[in-house]
Each structure stands twice: as C-alpha cells, then as structure tokens.
C-alpha atoms as a PDB file:
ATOM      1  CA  UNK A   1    -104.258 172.012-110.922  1.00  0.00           C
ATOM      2  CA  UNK A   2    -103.075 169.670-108.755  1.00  0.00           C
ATOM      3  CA  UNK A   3    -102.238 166.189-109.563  1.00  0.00           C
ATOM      4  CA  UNK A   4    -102.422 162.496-107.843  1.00  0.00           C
ATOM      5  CA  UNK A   5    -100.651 159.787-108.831  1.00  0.00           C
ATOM      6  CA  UNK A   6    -102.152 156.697-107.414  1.00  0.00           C
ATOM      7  CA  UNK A   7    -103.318 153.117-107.300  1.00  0.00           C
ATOM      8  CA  UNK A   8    -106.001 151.515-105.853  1.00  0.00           C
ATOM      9  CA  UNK A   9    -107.610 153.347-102.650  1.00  0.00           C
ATOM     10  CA  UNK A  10    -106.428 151.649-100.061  1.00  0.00           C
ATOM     11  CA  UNK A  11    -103.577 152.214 -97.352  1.00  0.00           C
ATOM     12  CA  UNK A  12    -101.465 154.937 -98.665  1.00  0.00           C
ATOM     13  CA  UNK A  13    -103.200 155.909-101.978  1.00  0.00           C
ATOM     14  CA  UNK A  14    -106.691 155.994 -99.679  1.00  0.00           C
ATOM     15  CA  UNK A  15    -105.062 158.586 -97.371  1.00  0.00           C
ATOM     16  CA  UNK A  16    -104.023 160.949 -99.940  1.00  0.00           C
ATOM     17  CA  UNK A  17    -107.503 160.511-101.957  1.00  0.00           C
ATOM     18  CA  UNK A  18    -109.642 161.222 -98.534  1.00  0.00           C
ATOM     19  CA  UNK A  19    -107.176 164.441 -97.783  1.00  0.00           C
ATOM     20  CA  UNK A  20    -107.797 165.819-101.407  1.00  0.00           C
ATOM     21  CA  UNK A  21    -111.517 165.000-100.724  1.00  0.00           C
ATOM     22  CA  UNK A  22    -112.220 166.662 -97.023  1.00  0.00           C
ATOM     23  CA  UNK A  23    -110.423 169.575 -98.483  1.00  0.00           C
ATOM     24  CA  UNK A  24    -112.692 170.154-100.975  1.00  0.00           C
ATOM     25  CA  UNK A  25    -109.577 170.744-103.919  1.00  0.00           C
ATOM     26  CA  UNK A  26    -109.664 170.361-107.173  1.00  0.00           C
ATOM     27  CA  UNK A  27    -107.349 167.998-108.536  1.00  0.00           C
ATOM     28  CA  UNK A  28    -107.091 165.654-111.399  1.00  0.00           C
ATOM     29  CA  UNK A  29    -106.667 161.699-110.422  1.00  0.00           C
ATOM     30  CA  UNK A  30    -103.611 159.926-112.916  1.00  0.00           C
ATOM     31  CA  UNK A  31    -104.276 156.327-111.818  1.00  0.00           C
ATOM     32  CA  UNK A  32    -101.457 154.475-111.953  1.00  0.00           C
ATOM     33  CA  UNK A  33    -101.653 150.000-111.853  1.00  0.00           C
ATOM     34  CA  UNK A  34     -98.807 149.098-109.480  1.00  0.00           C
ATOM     35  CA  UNK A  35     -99.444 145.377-110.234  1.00  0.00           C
ATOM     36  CA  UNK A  36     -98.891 145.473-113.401  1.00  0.00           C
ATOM     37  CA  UNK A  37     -95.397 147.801-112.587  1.00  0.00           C
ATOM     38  CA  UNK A  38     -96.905 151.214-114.733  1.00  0.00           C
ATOM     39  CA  UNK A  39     -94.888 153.052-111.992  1.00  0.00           C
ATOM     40  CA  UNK A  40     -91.657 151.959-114.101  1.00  0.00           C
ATOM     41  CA  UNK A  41     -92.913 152.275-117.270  1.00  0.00           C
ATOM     42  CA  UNK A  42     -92.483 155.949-117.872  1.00  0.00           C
ATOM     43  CA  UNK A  43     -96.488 156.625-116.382  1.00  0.00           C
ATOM     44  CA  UNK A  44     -95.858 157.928-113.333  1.00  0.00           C
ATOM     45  CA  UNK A  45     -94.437 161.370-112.502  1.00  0.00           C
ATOM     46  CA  UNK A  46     -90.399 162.463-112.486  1.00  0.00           C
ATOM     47  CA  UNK A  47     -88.975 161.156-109.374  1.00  0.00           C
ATOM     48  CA  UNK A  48     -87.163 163.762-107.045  1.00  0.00           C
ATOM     49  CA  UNK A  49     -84.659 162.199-104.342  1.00  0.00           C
ATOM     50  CA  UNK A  50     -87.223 162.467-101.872  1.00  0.00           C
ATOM     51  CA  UNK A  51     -89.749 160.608-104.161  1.00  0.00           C
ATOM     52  CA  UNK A  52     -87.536 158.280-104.836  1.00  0.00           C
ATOM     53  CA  UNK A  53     -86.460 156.709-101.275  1.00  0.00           C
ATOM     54  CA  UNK A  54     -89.979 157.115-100.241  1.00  0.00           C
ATOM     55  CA  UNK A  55     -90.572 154.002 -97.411  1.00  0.00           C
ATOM     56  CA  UNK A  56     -94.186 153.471 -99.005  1.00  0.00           C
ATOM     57  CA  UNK A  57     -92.398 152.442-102.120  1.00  0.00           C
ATOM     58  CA  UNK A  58     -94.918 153.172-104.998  1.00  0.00           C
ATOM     59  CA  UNK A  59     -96.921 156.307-104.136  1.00  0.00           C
ATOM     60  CA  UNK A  60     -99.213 158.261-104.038  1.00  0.00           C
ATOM     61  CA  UNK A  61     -97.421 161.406-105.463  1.00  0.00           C
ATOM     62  CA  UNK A  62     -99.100 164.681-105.442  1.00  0.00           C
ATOM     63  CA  UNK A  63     -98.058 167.245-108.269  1.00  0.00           C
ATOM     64  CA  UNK A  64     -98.607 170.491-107.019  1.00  0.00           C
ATOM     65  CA  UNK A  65     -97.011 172.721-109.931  1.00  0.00           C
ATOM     66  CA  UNK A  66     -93.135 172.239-109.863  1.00  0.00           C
ATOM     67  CA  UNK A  67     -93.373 170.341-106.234  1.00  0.00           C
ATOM     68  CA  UNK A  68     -93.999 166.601-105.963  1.00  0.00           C
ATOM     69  CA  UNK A  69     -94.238 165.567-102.507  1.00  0.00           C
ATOM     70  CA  UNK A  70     -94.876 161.977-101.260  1.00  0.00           C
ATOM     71  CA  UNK A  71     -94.973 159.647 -98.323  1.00  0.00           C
ATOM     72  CA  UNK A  72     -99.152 159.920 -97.440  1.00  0.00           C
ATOM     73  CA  UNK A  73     -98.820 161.548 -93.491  1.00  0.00           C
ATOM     74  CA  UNK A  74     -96.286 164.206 -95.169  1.00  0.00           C
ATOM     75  CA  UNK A  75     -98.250 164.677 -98.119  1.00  0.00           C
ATOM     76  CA  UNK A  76    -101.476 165.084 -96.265  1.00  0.00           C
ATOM     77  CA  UNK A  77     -99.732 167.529 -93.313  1.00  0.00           C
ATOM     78  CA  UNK A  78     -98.387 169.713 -96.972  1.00  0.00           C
ATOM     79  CA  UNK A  79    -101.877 169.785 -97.768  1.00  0.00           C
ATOM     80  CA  UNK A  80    -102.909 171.121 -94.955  1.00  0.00           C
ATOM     81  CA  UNK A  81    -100.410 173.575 -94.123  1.00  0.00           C
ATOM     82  CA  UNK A  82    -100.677 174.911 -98.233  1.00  0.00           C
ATOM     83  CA  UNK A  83    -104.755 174.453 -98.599  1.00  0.00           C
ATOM     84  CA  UNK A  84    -105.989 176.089 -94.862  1.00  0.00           C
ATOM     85  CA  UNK A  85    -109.773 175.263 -95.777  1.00  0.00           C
ATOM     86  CA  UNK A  86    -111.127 172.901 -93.756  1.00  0.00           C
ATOM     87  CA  UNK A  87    -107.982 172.333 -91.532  1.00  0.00           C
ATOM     88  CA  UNK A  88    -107.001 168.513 -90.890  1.00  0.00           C
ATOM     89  CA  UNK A  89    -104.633 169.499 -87.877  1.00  0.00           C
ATOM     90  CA  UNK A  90    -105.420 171.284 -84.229  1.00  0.00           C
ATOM     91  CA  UNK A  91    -104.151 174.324 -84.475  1.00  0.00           C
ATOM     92  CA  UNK A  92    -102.542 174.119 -80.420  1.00  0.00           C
ATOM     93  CA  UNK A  93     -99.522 172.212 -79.718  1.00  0.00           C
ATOM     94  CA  UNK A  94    -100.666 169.603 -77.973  1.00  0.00           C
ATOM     95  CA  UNK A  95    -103.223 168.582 -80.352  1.00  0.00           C
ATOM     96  CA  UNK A  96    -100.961 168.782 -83.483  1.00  0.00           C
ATOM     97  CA  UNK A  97     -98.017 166.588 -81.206  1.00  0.00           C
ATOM     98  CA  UNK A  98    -100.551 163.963 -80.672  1.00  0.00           C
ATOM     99  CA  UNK A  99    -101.355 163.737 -84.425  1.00  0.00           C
ATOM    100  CA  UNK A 100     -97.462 163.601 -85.073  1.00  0.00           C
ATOM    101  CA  UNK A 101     -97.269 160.388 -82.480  1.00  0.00           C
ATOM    102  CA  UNK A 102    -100.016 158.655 -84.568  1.00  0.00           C
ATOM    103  CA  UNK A 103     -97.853 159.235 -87.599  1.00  0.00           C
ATOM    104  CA  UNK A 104     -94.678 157.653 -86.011  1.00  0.00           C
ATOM    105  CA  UNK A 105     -96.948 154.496 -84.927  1.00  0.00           C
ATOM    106  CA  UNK A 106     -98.999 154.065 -87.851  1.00  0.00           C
ATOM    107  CA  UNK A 107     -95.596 154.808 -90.162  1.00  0.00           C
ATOM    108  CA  UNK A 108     -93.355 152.954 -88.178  1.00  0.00           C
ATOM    109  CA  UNK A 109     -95.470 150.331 -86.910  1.00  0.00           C
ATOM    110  CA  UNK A 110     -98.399 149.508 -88.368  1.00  0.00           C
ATOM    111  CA  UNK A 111     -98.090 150.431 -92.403  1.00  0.00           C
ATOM    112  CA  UNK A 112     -95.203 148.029 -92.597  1.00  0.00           C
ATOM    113  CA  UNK A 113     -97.342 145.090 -90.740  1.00  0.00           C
ATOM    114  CA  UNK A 114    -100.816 146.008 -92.431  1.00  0.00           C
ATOM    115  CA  UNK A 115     -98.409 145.563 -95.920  1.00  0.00           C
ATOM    116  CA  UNK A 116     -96.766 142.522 -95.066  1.00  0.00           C
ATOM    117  CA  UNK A 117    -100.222 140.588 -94.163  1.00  0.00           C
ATOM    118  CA  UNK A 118    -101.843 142.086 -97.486  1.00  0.00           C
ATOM    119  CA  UNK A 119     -98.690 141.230 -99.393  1.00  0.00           C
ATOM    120  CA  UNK A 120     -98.906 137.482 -98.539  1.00  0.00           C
ATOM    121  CA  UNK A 121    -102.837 136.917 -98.891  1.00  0.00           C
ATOM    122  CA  UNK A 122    -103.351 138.883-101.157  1.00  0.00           C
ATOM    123  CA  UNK A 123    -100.965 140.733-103.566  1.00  0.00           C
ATOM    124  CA  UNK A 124     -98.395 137.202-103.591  1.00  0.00           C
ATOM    125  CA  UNK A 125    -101.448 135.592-105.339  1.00  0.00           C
ATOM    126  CA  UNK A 126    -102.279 138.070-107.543  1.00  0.00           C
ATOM    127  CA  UNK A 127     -98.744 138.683-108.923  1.00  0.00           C
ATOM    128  CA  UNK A 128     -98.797 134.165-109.540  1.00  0.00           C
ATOM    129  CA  UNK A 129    -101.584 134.545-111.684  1.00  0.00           C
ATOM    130  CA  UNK A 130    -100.554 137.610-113.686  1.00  0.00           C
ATOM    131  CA  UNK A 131     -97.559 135.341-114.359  1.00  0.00           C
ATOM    132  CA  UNK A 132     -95.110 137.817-113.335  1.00  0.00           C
ATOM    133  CA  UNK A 133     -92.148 135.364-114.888  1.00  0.00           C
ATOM    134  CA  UNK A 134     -90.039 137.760-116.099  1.00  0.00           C
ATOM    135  CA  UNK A 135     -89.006 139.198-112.364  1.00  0.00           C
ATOM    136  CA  UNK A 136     -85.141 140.014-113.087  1.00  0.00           C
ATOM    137  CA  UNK A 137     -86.539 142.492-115.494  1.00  0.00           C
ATOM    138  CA  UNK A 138     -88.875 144.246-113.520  1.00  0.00           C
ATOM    139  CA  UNK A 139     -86.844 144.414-110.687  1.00  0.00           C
ATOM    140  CA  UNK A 140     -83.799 146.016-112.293  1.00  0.00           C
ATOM    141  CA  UNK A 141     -86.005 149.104-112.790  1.00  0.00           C
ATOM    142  CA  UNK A 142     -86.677 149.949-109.407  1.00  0.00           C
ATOM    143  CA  UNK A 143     -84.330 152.735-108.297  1.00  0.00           C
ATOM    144  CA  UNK A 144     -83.362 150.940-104.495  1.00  0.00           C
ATOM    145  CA  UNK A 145     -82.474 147.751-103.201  1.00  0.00           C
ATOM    146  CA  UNK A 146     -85.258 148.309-100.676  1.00  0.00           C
ATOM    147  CA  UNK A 147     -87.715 148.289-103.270  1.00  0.00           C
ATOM    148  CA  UNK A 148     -86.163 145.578-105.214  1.00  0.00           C
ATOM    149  CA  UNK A 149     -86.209 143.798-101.688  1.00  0.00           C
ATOM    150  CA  UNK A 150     -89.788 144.425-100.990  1.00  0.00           C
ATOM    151  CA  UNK A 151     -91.002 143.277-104.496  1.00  0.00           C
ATOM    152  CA  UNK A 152     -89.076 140.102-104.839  1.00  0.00           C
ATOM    153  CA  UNK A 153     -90.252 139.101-101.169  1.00  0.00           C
ATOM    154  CA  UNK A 154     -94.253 139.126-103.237  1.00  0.00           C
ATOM    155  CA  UNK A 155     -93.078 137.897-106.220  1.00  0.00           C
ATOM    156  CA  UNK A 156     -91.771 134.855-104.325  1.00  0.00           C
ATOM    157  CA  UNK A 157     -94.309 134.757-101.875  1.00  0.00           C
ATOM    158  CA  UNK A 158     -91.357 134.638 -99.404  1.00  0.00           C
ATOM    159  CA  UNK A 159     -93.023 135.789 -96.544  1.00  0.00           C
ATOM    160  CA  UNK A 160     -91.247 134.328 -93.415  1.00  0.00           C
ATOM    161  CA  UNK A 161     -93.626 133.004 -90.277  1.00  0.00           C
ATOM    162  CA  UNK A 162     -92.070 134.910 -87.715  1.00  0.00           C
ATOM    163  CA  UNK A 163     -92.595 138.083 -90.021  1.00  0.00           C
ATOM    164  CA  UNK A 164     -96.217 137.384 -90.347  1.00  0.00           C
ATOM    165  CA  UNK A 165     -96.586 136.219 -86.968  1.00  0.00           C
ATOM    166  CA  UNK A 166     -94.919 140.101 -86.201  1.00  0.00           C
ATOM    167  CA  UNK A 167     -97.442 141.540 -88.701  1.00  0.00           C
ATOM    168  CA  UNK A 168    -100.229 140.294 -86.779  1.00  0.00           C
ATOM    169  CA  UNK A 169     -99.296 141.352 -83.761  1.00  0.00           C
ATOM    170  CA  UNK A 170     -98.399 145.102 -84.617  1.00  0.00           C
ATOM    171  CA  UNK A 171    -101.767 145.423 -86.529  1.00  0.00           C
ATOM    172  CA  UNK A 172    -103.681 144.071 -83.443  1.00  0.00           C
ATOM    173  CA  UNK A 173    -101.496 146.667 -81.586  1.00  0.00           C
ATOM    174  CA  UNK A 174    -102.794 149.262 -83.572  1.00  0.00           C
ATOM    175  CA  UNK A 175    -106.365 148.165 -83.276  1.00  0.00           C
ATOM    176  CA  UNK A 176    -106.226 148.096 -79.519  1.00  0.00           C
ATOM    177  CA  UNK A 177    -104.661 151.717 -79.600  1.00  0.00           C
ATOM    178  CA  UNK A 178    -107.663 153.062 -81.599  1.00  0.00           C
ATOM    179  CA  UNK A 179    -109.945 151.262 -78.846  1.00  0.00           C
ATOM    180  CA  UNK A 180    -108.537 153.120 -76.223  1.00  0.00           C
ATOM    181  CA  UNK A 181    -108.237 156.281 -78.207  1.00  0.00           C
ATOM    182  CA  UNK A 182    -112.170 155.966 -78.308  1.00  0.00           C
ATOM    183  CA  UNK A 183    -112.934 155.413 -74.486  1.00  0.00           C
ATOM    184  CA  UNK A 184    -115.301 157.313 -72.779  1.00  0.00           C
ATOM    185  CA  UNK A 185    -117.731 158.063 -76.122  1.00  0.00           C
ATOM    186  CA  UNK A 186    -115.296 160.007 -78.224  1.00  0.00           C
ATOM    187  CA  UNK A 187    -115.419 159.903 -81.938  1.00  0.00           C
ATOM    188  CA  UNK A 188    -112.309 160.154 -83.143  1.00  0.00           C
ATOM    189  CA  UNK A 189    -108.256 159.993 -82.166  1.00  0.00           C
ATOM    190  CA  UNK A 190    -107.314 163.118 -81.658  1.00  0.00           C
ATOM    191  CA  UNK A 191    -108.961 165.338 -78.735  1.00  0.00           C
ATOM    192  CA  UNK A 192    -113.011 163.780 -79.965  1.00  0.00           C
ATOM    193  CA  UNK A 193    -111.797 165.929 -83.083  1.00  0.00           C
ATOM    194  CA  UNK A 194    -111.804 164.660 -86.891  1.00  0.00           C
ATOM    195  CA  UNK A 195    -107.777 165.060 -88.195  1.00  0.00           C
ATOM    196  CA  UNK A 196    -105.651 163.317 -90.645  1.00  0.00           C
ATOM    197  CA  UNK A 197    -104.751 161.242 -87.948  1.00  0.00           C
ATOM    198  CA  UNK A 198    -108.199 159.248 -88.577  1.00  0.00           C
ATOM    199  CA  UNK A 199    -107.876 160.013 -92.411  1.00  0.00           C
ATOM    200  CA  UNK A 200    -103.720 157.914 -92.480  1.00  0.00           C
ATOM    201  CA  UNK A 201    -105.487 155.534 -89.618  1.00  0.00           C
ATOM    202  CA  UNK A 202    -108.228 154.009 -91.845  1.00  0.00           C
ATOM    203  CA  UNK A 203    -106.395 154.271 -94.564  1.00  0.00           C
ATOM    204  CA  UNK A 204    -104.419 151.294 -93.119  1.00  0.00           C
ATOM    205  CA  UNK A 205    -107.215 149.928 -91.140  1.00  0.00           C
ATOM    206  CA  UNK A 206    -110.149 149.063 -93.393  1.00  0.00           C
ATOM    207  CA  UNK A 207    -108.487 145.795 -94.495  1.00  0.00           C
ATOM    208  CA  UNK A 208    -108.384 144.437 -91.139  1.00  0.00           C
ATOM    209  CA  UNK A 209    -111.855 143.041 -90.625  1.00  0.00           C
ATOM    210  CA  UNK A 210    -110.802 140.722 -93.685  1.00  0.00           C
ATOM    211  CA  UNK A 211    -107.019 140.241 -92.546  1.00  0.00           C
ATOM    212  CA  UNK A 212    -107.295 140.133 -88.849  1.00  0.00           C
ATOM    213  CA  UNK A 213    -111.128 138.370 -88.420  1.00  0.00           C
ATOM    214  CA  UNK A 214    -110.133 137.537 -84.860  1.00  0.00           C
ATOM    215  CA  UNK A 215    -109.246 140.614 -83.616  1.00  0.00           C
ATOM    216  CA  UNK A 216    -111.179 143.168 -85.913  1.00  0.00           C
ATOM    217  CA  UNK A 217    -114.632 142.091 -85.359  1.00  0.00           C
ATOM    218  CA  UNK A 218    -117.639 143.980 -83.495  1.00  0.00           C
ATOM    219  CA  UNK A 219    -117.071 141.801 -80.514  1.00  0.00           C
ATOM    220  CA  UNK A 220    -113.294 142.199 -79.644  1.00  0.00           C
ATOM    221  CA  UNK A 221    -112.837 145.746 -80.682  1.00  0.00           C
ATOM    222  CA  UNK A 222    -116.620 147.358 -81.110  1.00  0.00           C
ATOM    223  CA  UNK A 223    -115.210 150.677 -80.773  1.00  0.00           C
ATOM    224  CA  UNK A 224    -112.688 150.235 -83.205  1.00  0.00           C
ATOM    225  CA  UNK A 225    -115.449 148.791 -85.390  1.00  0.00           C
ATOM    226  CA  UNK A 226    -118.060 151.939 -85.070  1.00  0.00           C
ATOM    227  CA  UNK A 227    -115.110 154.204 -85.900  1.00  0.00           C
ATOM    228  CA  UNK A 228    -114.562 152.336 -89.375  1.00  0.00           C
ATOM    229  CA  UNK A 229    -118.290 152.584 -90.139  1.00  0.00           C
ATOM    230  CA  UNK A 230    -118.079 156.532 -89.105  1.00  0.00           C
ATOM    231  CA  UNK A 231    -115.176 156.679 -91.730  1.00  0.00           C
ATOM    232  CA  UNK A 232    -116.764 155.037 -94.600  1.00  0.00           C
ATOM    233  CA  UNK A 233    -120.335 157.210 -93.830  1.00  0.00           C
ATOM    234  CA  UNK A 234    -118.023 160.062 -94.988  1.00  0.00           C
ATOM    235  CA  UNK A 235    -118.719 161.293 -98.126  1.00  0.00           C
ATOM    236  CA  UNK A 236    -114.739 162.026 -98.605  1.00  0.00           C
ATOM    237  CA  UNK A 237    -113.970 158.686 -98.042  1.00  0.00           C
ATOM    238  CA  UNK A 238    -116.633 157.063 -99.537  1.00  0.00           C
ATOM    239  CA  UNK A 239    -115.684 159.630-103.254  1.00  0.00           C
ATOM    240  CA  UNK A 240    -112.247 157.789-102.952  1.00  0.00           C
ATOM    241  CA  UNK A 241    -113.134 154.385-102.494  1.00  0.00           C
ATOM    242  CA  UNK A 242    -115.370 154.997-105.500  1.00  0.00           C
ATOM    243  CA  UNK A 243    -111.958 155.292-107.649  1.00  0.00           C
ATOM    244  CA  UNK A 244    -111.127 151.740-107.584  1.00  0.00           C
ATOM    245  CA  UNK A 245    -111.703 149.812-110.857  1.00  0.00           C
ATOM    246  CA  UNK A 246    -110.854 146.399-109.399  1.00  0.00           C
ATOM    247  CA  UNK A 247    -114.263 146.676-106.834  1.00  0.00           C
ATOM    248  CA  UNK A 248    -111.889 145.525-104.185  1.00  0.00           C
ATOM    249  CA  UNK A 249    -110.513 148.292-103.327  1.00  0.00           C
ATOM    250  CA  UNK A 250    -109.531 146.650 -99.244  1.00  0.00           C
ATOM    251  CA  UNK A 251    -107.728 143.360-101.443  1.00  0.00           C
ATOM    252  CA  UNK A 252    -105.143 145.670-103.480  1.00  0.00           C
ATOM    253  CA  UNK A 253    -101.625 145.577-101.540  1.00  0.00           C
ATOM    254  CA  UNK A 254     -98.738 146.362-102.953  1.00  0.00           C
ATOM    255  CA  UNK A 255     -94.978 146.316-100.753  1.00  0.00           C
ATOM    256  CA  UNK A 256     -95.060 148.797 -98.104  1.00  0.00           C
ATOM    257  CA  UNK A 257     -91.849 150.512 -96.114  1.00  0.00           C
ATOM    258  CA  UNK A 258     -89.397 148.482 -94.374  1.00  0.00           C
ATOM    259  CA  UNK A 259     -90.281 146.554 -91.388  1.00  0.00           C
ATOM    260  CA  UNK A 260     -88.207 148.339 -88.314  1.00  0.00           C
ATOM    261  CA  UNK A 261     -85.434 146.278 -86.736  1.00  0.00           C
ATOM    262  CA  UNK A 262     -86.401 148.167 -83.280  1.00  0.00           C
ATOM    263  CA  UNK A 263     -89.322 146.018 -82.474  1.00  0.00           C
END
C-alpha cells in the first residue's frame, strides 16, 4: 500500500493529500508534527539523496514500495504517470507544457513567498511558545545547511523587511496570474480543465485570504476567490483538509525552499 508522510494539510502536504484523494488510491496517512521536529526523530521515512535535498524541506514523502519520491508537483506528476485513473495531466503537449510552467512559477516563485509570510505570522510564533530553547540541538540534525538556514530564520523570527516585502509581492503575483488564467468564464488553469496544476495551486493559495487580506479578497481578485471556493467544494480536497488535528489547517507553516536570487 502506499504510504504518506505528512504534516498538516496545507501547501505542500495539501497537494500530495488532494492527488492521493482525486485518484481514488488507497494509501495509509503516517502523520508526521514538523513543529515539534518528529521528522528528525527517527518517525519519518529513510531519506534517499533526492529526499534529502528536497527544496520543500520537510515533506510530504510518498512510499510507494521500495520508491520514496518527494517534492509535491513531482510527486503528484509520479502519481499520475504510475496510477492512470482519473488522469491529473492533458494528455497533448501543449496542455501538459502549460501545467509544467505553473510548476516552475508556483515552485520557484510563489511556494518560497507563500512560506516566508506563513513562517513570520504564523509558524515564528508558534515555535516562541513551544519554547523551542534548545535550537543548536535541533538544528544539528537536519542533513543541509539550507534547512538548518531555513529553520533558524523561524526560530529567530529573523525575517528581514525587504524579504517580506518580496513575499508579498510574489504571492500577489501569483494571485493576479490565477485571475487571468480564469478570464472569459473558465474554471480552472489549465485549458477550462481540472489538473494538478489547480491541485499544487491551492495548495499554496488557501492561506492567502488570511495572509494577503488586501489583495485576496472577493473584491480585488473575485475570480481568484470563486476558484478557491470551487476547490474546497471538492470532496478530495475537502477529505484532506479533514486530516488536520490542529483545526487550522491554513495557520500551519513550516520553512519552505529557498527564496531564488533571480528575482
């Protein structure tokens, strides 16, 4: 049977719980509590190299007998391309190519701002009053200094203006591309079609109403707005969401990849 290894649903974790769930597979759900650092503590699955310079940092990992593959937009295109049944991806060129850009911008772009702006509202706090004191510890158990990097930035709340300031702005960016994505009455991102392109896109986007207020509200971005209610109608989404045990599943953050130094 297939295995998850996952947190809270939200960003990356959500992704690979909705994929699992349009695709109608069995699988069994090893929840793993980043906050409290389980990940290191032996709970979490053997690390291959690939698992183990993955740019989400924690997870999700998916066990599929002797493979464990990671990073969410990977792990859900290996789902699709090993589970046909109920296909997440056109099946013509251009269709699949436009799914691949929304990986590179959502990856690239808008997982490491959507991270950073959870990080410092909400996973910075969190980690003060767990009384995470004993940081030098923790820290020495994560495998690379990117992850060491990314940890000690929440532990210390160290979150820089001008990174924030960044955050925001690549997150709007993202909003405003879904808006346009859904001119003229389509649905969804890719061709008016359902793909894991709006499965990794939500994932990352149902936090913004609460992180971005200004920009993510029915107002500014209505379009962008009716898609996220479309999303959470789904009964794949809404049997992930159902996983979380804090009841706030859009609050939990941990660090995500590395913010690019291309812009």
């Amino acid at each position: 049977m297939l295995e998850l290894y996952h947190w809270e649903p939200n960003t990356f974790s959500l992704a690979a719980l909705i994929g699992l769930n349009e695709k109608a597979l069995d699988y069994k759900s090893q929840y793993i509590d980043w906050i409290h650092f389980e990940q290191y503590a032996g709970k979490g699955p053997r690390l291959n190299i690939e698992a183990e310079c993955n740019p989400e940092q924690e997870g999700p990992m998916l066990k599929d007998g002797d493979t464990l593959i990671s990073d969410s937009f990977f792990l859900l295109e290996y789902l699709d391309d090993a589970y046909p049944q109920n296909p997440l991806k056109p099946r013509e060129a251009h269709g699949d190519w436009q799914v691949q850009v929304w990986g590179r911008l959502l990856g690239e772009q808008a997982a490491p701002a959507v991270s950073s702006l959870g990080g410092h509202r909400y996973l910075a706090p969190l980690l003060k009053e767990n009384q995470i004191n004993d940081a030098g510890e923790i820290l020495e158990r994560m495998p690379t200094p990117e992850r060491k990097a990314a940890w000690s930035e929440a532990i210390s709340d160290s979150y820089s203006e001008e990174s924030l300031s960044d955050s925001r702005r690549k997150a709007g960016l993202m909003i405003e591309r879904i808006e346009k994505a859904l001119a003229d009455g389509a649905n969804w991102l890719v061709e008016n079609t359902y793909t894991l392109a709006d499965i990794e896109a939500f994932a990352l986007a149902n936090s913004l109403p609460k992180l971005l207020p200004d920009v993510a509200n029915a107002t500014a971005s209505p379009k962008f707005m009716a898609w996220l209610e479309r999303m959470r109608a789904r009964p794949a989404v809404q049997k992930a969401l159902a996983t979380s045990r804090t009841g706030k599943p859009d609050e939990a953050f941990a660090p995500g990849p590395e913010h690019s130094r291309w812009g």
